[in-house]
C-alpha atoms as a PDB file:
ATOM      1  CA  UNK A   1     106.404  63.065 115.901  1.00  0.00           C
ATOM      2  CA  UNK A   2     108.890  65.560 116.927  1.00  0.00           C
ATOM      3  CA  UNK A   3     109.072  69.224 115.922  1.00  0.00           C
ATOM      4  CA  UNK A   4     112.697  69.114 114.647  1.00  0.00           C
ATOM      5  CA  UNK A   5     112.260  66.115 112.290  1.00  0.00           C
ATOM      6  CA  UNK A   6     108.747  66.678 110.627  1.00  0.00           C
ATOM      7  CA  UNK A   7     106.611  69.092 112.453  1.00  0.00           C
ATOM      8  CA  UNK A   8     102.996  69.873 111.594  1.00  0.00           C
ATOM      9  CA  UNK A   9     101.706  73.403 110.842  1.00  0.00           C
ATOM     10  CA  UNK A  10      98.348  74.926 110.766  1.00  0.00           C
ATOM     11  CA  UNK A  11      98.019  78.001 109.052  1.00  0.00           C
ATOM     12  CA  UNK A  12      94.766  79.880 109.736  1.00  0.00           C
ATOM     13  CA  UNK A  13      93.620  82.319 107.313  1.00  0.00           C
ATOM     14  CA  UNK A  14      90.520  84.338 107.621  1.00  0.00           C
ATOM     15  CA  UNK A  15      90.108  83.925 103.909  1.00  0.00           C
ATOM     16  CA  UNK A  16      90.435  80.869 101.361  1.00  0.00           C
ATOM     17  CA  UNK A  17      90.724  80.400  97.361  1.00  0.00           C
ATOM     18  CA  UNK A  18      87.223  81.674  96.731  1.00  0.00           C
ATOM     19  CA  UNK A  19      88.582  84.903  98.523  1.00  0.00           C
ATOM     20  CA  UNK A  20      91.399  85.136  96.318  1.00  0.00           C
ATOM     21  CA  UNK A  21      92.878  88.375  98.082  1.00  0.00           C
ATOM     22  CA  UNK A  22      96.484  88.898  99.905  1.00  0.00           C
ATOM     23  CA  UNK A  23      95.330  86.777 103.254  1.00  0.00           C
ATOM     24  CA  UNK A  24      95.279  83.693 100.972  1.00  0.00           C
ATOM     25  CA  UNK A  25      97.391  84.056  98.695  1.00  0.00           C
ATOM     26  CA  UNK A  26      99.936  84.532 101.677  1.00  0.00           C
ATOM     27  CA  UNK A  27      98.946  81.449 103.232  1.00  0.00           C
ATOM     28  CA  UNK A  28      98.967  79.298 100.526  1.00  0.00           C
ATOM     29  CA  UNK A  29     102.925  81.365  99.273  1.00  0.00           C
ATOM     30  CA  UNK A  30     103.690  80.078 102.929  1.00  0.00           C
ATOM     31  CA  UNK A  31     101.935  76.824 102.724  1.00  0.00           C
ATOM     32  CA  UNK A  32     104.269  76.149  99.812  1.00  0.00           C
ATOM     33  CA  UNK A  33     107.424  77.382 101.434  1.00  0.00           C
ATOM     34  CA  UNK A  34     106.821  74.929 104.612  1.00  0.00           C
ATOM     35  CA  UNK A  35     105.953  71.609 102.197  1.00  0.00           C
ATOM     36  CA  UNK A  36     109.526  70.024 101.948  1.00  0.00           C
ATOM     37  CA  UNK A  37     110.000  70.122 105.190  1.00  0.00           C
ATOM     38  CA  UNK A  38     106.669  69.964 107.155  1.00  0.00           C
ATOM     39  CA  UNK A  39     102.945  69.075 106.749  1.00  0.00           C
ATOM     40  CA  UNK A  40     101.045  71.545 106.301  1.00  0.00           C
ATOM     41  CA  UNK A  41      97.178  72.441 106.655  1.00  0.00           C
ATOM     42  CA  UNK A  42      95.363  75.529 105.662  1.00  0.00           C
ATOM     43  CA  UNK A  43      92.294  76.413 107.594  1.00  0.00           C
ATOM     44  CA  UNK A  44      89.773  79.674 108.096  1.00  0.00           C
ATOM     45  CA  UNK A  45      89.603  78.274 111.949  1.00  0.00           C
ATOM     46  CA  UNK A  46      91.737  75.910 114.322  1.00  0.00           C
ATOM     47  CA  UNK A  47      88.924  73.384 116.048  1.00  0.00           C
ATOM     48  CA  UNK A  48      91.565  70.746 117.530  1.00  0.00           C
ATOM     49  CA  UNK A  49      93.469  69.319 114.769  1.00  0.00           C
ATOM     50  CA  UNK A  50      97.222  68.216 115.741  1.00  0.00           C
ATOM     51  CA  UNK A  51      99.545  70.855 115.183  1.00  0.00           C
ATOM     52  CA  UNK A  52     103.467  71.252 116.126  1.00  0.00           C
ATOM     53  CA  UNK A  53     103.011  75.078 115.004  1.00  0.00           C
ATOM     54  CA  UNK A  54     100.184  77.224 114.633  1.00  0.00           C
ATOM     55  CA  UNK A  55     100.944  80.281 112.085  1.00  0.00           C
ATOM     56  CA  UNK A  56      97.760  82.346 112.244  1.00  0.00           C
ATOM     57  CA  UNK A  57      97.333  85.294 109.682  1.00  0.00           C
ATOM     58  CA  UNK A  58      95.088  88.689 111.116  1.00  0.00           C
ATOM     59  CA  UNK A  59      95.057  89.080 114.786  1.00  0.00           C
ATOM     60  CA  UNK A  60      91.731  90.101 114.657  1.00  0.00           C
ATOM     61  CA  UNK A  61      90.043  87.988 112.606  1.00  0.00           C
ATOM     62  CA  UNK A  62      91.987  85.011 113.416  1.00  0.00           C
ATOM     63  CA  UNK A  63      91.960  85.534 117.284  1.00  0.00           C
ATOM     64  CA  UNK A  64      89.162  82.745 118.548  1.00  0.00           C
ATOM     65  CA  UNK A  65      91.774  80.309 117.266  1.00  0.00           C
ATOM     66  CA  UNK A  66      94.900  81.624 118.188  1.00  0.00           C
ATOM     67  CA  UNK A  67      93.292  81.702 121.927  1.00  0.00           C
ATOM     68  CA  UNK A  68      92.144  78.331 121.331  1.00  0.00           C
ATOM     69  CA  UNK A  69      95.544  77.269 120.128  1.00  0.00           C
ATOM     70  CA  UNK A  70      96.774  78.849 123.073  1.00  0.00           C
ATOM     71  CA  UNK A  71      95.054  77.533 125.856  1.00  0.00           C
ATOM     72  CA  UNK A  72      95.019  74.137 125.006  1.00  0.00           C
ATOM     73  CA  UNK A  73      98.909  74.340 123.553  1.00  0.00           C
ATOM     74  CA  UNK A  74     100.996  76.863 125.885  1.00  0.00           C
ATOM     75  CA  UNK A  75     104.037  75.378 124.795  1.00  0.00           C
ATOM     76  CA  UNK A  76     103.736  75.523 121.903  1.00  0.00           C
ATOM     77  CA  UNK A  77     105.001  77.749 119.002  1.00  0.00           C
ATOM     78  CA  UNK A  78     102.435  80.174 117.513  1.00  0.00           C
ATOM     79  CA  UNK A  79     103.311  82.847 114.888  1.00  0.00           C
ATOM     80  CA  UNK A  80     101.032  85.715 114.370  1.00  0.00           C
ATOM     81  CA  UNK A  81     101.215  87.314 111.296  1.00  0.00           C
ATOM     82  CA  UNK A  82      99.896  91.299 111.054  1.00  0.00           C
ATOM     83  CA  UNK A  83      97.488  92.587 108.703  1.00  0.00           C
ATOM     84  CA  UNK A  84      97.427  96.294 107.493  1.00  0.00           C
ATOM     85  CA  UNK A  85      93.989  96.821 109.941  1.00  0.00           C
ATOM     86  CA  UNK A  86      95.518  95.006 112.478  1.00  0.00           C
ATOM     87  CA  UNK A  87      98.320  97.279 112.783  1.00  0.00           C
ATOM     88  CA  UNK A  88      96.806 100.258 112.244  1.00  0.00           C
ATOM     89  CA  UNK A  89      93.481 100.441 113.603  1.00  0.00           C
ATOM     90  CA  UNK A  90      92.550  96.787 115.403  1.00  0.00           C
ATOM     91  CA  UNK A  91      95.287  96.671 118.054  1.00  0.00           C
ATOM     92  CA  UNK A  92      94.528 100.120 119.448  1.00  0.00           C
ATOM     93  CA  UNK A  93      91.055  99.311 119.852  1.00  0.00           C
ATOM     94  CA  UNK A  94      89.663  95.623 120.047  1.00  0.00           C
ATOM     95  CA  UNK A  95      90.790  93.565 123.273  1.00  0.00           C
ATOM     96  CA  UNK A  96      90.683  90.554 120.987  1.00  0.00           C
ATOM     97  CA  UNK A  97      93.588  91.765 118.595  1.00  0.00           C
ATOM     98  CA  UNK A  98      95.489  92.765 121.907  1.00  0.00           C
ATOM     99  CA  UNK A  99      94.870  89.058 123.203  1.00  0.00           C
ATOM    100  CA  UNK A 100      96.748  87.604 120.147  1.00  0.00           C
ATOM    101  CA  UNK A 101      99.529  90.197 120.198  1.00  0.00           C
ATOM    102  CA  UNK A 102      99.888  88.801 123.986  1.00  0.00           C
ATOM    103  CA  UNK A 103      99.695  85.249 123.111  1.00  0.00           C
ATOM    104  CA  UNK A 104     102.037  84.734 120.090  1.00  0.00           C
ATOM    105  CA  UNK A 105     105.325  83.112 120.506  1.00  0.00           C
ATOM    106  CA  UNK A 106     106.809  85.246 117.951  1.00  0.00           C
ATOM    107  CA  UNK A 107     104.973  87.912 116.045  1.00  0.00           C
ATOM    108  CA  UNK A 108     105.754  88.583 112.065  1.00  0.00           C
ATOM    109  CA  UNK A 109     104.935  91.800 110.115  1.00  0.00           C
ATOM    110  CA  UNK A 110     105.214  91.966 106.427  1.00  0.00           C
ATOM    111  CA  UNK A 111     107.278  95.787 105.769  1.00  0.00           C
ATOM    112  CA  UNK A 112     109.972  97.204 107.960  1.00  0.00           C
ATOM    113  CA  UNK A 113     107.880 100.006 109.465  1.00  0.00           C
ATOM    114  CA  UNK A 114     104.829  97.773 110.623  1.00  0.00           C
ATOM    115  CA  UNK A 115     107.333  97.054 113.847  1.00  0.00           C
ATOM    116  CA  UNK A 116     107.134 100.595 114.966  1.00  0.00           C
ATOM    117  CA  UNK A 117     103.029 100.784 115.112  1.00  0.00           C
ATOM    118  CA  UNK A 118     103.304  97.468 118.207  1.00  0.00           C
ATOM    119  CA  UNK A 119     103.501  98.651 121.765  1.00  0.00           C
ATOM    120  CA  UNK A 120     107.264  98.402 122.305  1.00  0.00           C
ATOM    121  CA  UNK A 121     107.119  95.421 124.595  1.00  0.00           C
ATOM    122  CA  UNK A 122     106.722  93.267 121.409  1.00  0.00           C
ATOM    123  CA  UNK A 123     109.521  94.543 119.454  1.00  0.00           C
ATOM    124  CA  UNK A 124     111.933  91.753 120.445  1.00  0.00           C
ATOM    125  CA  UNK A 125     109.397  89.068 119.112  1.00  0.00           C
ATOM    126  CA  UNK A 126     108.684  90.891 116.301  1.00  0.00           C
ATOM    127  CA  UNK A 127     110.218  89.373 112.782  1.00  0.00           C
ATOM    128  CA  UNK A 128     109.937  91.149 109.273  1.00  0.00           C
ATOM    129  CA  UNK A 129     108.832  89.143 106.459  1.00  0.00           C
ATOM    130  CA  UNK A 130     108.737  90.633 103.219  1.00  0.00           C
ATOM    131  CA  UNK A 131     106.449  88.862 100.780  1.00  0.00           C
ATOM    132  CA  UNK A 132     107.618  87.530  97.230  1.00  0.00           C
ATOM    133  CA  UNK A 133     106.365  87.337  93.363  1.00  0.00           C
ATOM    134  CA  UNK A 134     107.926  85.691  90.839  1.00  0.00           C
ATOM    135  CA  UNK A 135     109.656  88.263  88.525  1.00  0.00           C
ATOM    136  CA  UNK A 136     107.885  88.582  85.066  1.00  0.00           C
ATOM    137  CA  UNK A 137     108.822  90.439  82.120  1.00  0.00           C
ATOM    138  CA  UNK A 138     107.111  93.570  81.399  1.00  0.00           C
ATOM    139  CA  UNK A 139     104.011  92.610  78.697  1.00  0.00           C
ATOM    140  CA  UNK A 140     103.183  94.432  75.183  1.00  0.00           C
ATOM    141  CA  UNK A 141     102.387  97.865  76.076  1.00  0.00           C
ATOM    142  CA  UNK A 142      99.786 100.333  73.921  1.00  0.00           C
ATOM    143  CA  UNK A 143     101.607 102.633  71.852  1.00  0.00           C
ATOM    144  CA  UNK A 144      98.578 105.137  72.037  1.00  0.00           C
ATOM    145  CA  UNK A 145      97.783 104.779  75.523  1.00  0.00           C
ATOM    146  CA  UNK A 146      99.595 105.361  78.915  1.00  0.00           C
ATOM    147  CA  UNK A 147      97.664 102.803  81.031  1.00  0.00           C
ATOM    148  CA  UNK A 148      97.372 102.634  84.310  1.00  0.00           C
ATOM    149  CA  UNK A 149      96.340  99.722  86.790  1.00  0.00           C
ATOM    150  CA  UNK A 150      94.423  99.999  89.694  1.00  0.00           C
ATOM    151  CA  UNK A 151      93.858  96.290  91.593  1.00  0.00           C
ATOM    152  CA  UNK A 152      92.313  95.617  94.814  1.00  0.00           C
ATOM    153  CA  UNK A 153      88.141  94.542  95.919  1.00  0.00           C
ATOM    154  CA  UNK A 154      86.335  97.252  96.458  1.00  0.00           C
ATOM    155  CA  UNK A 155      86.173  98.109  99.794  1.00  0.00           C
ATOM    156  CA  UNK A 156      87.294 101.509 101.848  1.00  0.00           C
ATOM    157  CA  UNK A 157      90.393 100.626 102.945  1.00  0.00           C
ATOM    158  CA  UNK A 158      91.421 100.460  99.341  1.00  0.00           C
ATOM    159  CA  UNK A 159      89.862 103.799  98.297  1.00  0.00           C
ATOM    160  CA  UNK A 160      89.195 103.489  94.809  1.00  0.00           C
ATOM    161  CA  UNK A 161      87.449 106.809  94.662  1.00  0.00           C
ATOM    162  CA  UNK A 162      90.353 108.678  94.950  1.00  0.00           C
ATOM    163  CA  UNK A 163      92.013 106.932  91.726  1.00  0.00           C
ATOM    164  CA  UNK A 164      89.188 107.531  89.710  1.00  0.00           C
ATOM    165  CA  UNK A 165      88.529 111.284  90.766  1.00  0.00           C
ATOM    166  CA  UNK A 166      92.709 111.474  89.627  1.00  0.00           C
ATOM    167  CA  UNK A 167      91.324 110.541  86.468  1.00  0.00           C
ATOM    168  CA  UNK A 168      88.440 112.949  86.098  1.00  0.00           C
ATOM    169  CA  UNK A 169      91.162 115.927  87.021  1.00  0.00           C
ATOM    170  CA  UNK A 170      93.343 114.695  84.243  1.00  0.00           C
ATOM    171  CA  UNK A 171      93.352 116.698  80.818  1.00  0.00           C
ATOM    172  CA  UNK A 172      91.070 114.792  78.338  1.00  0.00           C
ATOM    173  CA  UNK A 173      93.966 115.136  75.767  1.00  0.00           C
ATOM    174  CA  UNK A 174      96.420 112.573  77.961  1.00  0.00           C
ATOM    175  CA  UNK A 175      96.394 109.854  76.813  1.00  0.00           C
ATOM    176  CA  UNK A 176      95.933 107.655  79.782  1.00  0.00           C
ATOM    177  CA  UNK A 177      92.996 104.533  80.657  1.00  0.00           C
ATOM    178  CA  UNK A 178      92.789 103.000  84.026  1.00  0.00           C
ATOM    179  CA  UNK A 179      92.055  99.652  84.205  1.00  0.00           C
ATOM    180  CA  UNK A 180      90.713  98.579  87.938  1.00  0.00           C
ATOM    181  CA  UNK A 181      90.104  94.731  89.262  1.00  0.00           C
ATOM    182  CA  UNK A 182      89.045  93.897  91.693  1.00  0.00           C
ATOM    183  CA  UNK A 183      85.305  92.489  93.446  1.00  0.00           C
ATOM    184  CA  UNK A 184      82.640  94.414  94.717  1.00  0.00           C
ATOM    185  CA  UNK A 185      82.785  93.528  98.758  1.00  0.00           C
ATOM    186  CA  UNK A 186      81.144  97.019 100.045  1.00  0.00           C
ATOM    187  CA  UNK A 187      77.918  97.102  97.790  1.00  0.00           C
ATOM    188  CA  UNK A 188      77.416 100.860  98.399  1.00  0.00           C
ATOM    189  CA  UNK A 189      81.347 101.478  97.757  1.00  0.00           C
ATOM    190  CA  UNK A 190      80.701 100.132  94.364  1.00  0.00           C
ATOM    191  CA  UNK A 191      77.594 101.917  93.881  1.00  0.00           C
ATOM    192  CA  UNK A 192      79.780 104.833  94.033  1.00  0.00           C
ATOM    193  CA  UNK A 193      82.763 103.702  91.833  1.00  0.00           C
ATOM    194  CA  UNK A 194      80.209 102.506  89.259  1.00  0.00           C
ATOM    195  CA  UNK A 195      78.453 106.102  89.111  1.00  0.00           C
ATOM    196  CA  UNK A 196      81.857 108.076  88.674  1.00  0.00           C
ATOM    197  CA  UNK A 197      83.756 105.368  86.457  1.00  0.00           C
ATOM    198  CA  UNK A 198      80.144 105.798  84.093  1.00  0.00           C
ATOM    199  CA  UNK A 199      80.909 109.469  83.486  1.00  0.00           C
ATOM    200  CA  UNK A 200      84.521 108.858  82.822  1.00  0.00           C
ATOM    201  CA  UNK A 201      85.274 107.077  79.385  1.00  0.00           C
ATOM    202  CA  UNK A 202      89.408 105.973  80.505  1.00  0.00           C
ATOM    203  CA  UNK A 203      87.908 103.998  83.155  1.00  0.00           C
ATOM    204  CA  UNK A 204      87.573 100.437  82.230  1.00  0.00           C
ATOM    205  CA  UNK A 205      86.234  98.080  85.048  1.00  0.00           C
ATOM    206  CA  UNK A 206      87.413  94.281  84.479  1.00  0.00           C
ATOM    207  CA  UNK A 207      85.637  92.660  87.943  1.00  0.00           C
ATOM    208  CA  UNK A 208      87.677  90.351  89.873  1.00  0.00           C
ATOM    209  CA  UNK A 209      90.185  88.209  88.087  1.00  0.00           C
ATOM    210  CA  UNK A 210      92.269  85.310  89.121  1.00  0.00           C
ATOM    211  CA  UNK A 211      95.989  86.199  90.516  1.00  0.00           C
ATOM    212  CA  UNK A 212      97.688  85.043  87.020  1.00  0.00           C
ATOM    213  CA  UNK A 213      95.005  86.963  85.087  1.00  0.00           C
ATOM    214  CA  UNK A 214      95.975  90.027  87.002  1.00  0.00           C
ATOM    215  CA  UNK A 215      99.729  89.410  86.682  1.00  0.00           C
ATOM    216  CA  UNK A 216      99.076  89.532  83.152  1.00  0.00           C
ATOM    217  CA  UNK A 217      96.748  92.786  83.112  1.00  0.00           C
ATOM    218  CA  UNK A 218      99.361  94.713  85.447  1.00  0.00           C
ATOM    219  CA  UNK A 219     102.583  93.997  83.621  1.00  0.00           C
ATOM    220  CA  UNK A 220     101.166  95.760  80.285  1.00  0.00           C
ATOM    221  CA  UNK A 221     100.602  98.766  82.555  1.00  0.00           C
ATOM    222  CA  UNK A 222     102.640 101.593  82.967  1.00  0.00           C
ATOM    223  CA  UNK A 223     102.225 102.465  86.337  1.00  0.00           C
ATOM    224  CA  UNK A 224     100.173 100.521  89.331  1.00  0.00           C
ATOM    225  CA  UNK A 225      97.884 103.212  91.303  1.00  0.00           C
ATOM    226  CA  UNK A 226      97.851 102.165  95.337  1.00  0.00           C
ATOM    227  CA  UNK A 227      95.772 105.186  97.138  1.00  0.00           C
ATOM    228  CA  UNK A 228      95.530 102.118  99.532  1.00  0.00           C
ATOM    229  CA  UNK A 229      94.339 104.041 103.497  1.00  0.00           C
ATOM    230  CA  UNK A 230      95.457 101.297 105.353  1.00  0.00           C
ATOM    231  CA  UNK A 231      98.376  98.474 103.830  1.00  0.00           C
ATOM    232  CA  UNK A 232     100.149  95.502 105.971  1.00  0.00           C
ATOM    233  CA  UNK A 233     102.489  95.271 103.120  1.00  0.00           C
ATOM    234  CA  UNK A 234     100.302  94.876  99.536  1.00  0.00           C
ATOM    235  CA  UNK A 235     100.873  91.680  97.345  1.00  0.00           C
ATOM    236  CA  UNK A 236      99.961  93.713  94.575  1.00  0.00           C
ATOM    237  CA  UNK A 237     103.475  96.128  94.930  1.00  0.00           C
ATOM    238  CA  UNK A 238     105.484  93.606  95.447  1.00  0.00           C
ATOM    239  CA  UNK A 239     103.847  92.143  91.780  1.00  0.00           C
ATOM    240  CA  UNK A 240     103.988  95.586  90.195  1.00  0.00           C
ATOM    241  CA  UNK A 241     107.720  95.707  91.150  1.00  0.00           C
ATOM    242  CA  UNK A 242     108.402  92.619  90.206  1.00  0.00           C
ATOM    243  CA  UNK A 243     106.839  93.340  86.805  1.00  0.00           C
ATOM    244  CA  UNK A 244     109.084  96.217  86.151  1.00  0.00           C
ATOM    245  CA  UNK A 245     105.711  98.528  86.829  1.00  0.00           C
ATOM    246  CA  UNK A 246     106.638 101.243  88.990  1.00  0.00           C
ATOM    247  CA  UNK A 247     103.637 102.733  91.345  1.00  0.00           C
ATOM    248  CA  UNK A 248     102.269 105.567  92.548  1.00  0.00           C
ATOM    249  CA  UNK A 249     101.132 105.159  96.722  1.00  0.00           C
ATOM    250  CA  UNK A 250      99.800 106.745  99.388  1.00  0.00           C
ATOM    251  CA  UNK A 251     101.826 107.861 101.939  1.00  0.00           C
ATOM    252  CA  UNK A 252     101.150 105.709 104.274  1.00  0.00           C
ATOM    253  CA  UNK A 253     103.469 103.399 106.521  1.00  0.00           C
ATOM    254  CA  UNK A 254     102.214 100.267 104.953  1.00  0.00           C
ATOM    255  CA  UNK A 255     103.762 101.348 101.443  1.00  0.00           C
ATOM    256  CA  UNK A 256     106.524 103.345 102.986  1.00  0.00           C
ATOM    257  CA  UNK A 257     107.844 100.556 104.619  1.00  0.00           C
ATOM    258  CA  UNK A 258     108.050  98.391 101.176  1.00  0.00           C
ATOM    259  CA  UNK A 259     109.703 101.029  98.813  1.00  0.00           C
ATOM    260  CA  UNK A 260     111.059 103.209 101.248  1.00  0.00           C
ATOM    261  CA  UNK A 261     110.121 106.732 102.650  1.00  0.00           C
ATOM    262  CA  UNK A 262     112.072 108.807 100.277  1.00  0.00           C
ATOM    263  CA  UNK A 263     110.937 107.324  97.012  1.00  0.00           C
ATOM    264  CA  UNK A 264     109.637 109.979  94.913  1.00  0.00           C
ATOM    265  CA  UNK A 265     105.835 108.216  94.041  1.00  0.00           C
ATOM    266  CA  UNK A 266     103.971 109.066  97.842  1.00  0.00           C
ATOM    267  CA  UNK A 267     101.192 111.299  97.446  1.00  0.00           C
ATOM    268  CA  UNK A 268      99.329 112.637 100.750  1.00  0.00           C
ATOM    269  CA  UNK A 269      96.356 110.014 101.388  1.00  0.00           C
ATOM    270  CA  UNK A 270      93.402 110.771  99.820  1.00  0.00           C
ATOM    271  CA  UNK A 271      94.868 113.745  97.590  1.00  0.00           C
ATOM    272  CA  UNK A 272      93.025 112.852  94.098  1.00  0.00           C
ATOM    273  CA  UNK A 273      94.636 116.370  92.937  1.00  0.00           C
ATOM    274  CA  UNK A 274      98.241 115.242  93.960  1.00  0.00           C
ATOM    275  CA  UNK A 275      97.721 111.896  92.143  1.00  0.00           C
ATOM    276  CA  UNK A 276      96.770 113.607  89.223  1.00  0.00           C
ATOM    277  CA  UNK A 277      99.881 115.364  89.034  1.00  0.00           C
ATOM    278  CA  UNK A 278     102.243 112.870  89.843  1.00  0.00           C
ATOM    279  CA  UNK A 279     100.231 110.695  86.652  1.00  0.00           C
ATOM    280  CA  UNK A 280     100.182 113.857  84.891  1.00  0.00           C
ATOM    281  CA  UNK A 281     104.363 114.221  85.426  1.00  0.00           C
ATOM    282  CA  UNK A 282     104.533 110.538  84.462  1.00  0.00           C
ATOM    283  CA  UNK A 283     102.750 110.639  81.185  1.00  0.00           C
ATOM    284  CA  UNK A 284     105.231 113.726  80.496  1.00  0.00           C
ATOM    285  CA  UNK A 285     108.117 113.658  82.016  1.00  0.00           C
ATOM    286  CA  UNK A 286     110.206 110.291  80.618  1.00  0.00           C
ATOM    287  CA  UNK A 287     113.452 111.509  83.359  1.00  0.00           C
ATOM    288  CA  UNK A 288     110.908 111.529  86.130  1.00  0.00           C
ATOM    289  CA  UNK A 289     109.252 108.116  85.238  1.00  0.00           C
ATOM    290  CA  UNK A 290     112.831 106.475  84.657  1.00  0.00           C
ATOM    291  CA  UNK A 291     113.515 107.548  88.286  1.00  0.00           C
ATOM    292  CA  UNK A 292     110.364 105.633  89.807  1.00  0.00           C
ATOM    293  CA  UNK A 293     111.767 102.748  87.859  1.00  0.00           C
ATOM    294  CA  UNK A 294     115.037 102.915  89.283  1.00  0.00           C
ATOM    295  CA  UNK A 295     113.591 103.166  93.047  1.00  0.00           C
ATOM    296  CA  UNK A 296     111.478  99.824  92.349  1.00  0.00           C
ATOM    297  CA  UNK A 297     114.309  98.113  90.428  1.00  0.00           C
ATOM    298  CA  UNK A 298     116.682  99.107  93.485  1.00  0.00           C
ATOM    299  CA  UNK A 299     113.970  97.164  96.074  1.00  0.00           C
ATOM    300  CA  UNK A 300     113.073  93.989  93.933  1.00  0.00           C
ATOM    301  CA  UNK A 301     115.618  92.017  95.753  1.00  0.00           C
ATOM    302  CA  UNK A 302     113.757  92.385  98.932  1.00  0.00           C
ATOM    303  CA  UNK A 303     110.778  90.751  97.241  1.00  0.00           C
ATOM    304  CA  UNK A 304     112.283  87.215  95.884  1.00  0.00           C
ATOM    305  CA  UNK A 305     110.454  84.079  96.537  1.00  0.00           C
ATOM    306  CA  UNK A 306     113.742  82.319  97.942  1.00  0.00           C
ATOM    307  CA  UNK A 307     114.251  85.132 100.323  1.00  0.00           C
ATOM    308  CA  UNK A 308     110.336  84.739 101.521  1.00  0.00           C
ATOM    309  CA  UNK A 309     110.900  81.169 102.337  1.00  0.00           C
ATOM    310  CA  UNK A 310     113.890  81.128 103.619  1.00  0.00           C
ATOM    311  CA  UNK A 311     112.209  83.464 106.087  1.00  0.00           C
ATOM    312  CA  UNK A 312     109.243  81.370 106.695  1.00  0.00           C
ATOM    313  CA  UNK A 313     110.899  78.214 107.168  1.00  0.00           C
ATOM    314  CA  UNK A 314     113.219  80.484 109.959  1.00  0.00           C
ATOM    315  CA  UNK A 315     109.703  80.689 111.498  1.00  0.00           C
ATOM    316  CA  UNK A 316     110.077  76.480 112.365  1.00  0.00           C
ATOM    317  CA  UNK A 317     112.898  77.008 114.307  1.00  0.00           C
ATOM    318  CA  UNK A 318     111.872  79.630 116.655  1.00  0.00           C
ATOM    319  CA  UNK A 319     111.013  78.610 120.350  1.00  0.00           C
ATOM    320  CA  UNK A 320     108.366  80.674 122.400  1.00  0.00           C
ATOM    321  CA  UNK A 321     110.181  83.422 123.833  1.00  0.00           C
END
């Protein structure tokens, strides 16, 4: 079967459904995007199966297969797609990463400054794809409260702790409650959220929920918290954005590169004091808050589902360079 009438595409993911975090629900987004016009199979590993494409997510995680896919396929077109640790910690460091970055036809990362963290040799095979969520109306929001949402498993390159120690510096008369999902992957990580969010009675812990039972938590937020250290391009935005929820990031290139370096909700990484303030100045100041808003509702377009798959299905058409 040739490639231009109905090609066949593995997509390997490190992570399945059971995960249910932004590797997998990318691949299965993508998965979706490809049906009409191709067959498509999702995998954690390539061991063999037929496959016209191979569109690999994490170049770390994902390298034994994008080697394999390699080796035995040369010809053949294989997409790599970039995680947040991947660019900005695995390719420095682990050969393996390095290998894939080497071996992809064409390389994809997921917010317009992830290009600038590859060695420049790869820029010209290097494609931005800016992930999608369906645009939902902004839920029923508490009169009495100002709540915030904070939504990712535990684990450090989320940094949780420096949400909830915001929180503690907050005056006990604002009327704010932060409401965090998300799984407990790093046991001793959660040990630690567990014993601050105890002493702090606006924390409220929900555990991991499915994607549509987040959706429907975040969009009766005010405000999505993201003190994220390292970000590929977070689902999680892109679904506070599209909720009409603006957020408050770290200032990192990962969130930079989805809402843009000068809009006004960056705190310094790790700055619990500066994301008190900036929640503080939200709570209080309706002008400033309004202005977030605008920011996000100026960069929704970049998130819509048709865009993402037009994008995607681009990917088909692309010949190793």
């Amino acid at each position: 079967m040739s490639i231009e009438s109905h090609p066949s595409v593995a997509i390997i993911s490190p992570a399945l459904a059971s995960a249910n975090n932004g590797n997998w629900h990318t691949a299965r987004r993508w998965a979706r995007c490809l049906a009409p016009s191709a067959r498509v199979e999702i995998a954690q590993e390539w061991r063999g199966a037929s496959a016209d494409f191979l569109i690999a997510l994490h170049a770390r995680r994902s390298a034994p297969s994008i080697a394999a896919f390699a080796g035995r396929h040369p010809e053949r077109p294989l997409v790599v797609v970039l995680t947040g640790t991947d660019l900005y910690r695995d390719i420095a460091t682990d050969a393996a990463a390095q290998r894939s970055l080497a071996l992809a036809s064409r390389l994809v990362v997921l917010q317009a400054e992830g290009v600038r963290a590859l060695p420049p040799e790869y820029a010209a095979k290097t494609t931005v794809i800016y992930q999608s969520a369906r645009s939902l109306l902004p839920g029923r929001r508490s009169r009495r409260h100002f709540d915030l949402a904070l939504i990712g498993h535990m684990r450090p390159e989320k940094d949780p702790l420096t949400a909830l120690r915001a929180l503690r510096l907050l005056p006990a008369d604002l009327p704010v409650r932060l409401f965090h999902v998300g799984g407990e992957l790093d046991p001793a990580l959660a040990a630690e959220v567990r014993a601050l969010g105890a002493t702090e009675p606006r924390y409220r812990w929900l555990g991991p929920l499915s994607q549509a039972e987040t959706r429907q938590r975040l969009k009766r937020c005010r405000l999505l918290l993201l003190p994220s250290l390292m970000e590929g391009g977070a689902n999680v935005l892109i679904e506070a954005v599209t909720s009409g929820v603006p957020v408050l990031g770290s200032d990192i290139p990962g969130n930079r590169g989805m809402l843009g370096a000068a809009y006004p909700g960056w705190f310094p990484t790790g700055d619990a004091a500066a994301l008190a303030a900036m929640i503080s100045r939200a709570v209080r100041d309706p002008a400033w808050y309004a202005g977030l808003h605008r920011h996000c509702a100026d960069r929704v377009s970049l998130f819509s589902p048709a865009q993402e798959c037009a994008a995607v299905r681009s990917l088909l058409a692309m010949t190793r360079l």
